[in-house]
Protein backbone atom coordinates (compact mmCIF):
# COMPACT_ATOMS: atom_id res chain seq x y z
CA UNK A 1 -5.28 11.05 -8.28
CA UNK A 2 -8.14 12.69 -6.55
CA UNK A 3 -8.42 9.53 -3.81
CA UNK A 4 -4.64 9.57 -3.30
CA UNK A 5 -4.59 13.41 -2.37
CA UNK A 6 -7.29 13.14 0.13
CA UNK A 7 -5.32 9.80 1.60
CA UNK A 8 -1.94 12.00 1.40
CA UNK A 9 -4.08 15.16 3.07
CA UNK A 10 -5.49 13.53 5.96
CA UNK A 11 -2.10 11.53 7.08
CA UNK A 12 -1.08 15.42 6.83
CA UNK A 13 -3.92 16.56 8.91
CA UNK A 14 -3.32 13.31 11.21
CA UNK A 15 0.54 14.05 11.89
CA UNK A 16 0.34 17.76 12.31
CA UNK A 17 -2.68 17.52 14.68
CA UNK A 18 -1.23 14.72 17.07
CA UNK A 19 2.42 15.73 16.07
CA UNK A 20 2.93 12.60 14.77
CA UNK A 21 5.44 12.65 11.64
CA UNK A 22 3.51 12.54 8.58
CA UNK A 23 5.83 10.22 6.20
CA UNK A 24 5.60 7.53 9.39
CA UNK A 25 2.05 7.15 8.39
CA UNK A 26 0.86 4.37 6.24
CA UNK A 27 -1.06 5.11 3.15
CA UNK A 28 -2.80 1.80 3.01
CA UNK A 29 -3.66 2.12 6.57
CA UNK A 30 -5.02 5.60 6.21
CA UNK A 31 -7.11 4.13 3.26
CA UNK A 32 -8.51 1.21 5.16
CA UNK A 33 -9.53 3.84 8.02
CA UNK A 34 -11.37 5.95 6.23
CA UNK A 35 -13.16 2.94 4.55
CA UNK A 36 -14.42 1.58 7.97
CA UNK A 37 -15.17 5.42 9.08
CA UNK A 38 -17.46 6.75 6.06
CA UNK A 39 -20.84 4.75 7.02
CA UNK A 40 -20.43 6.69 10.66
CA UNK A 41 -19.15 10.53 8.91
CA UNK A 42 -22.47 9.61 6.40
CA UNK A 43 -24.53 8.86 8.94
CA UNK A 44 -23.66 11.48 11.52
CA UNK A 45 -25.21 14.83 12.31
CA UNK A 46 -22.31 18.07 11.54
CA UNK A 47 -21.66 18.23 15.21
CA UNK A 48 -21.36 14.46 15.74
CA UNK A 49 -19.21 14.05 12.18
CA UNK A 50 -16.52 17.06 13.29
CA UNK A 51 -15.83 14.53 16.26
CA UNK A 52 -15.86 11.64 14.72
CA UNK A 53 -13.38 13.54 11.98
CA UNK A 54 -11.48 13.85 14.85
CA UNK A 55 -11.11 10.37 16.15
CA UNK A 56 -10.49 8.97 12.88
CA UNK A 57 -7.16 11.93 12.23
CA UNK A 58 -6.23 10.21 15.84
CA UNK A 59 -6.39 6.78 14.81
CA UNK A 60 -4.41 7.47 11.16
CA UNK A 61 -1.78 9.24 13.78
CA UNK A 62 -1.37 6.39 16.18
CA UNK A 63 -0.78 3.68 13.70
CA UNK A 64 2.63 4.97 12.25
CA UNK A 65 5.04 2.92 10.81
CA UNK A 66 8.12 1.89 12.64
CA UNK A 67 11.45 3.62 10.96
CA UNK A 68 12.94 1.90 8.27
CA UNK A 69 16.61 3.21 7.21
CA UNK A 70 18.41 2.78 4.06
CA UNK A 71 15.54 1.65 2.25
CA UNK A 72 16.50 2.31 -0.68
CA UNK A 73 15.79 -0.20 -3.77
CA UNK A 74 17.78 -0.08 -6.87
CA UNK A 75 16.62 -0.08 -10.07
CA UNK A 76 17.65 -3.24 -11.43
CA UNK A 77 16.36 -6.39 -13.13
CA UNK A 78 16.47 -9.71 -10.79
CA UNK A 79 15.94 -11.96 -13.75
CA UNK A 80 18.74 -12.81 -15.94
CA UNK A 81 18.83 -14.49 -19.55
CA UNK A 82 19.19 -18.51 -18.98
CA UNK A 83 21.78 -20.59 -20.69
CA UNK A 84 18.36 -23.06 -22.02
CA UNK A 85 17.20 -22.77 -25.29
CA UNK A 86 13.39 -21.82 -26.37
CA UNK A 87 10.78 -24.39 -26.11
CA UNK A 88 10.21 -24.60 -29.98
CA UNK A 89 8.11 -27.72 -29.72
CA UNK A 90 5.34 -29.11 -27.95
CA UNK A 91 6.23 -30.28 -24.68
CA UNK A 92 5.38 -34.13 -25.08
CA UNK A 93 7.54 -34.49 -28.25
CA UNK A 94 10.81 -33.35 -26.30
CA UNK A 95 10.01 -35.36 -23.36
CA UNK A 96 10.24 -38.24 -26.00
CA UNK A 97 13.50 -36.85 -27.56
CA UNK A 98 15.22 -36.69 -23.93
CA UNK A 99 14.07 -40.41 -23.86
CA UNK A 100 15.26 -41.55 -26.65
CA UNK A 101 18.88 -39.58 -26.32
């Protein structure tokens, strides 16, 4: 819950710096941005990390997603109960009975 806050807070942070709507954003490419930033934010002095900070909020911003009306999904179940009876035996023995009939 904790990751999926600071994924939700930073596409915040992303859209409202670069005015960027924040539910265009991608989760899953905000996650795999901050992967690939961490080693440099680790590594950097406090000076150098604030900028890089920066950079990665612009590149979370500029990969929205395109708009994708009506997407809406129902709650439904795709599979249906099939007119076939259970396989009650082992497979080989009712290949043999469909041979035989």
């Amino acid at each position: 819950m904790l990751a999926y806050n600071l994924l939700r807070s930073l596409m915040w942070s992303a859209g409202t710096t670069y005015t960027t709507p924040p539910n265009r954003l991608s989760l899953q490419g905000t996650r795999h941005h901050l992967i690939n930033f961490i080693p440099k934010l680790l590594a950097a002095t406090s000076q150098k990390r604030h900028q890089i900070y920066r950079t990665l909020l612009k590149v979370i911003a500029h990969k929205a997603v395109p708009d994708r009306p009506a997407r809406n999904e129902p709650r439904v179940r795709k599979r249906r109960p099939k007119a076939y009876p259970l396989m009650t035996k082992p497979r080989h023995e009712l290949r043999k009975q469909l041979q035989t009939a």
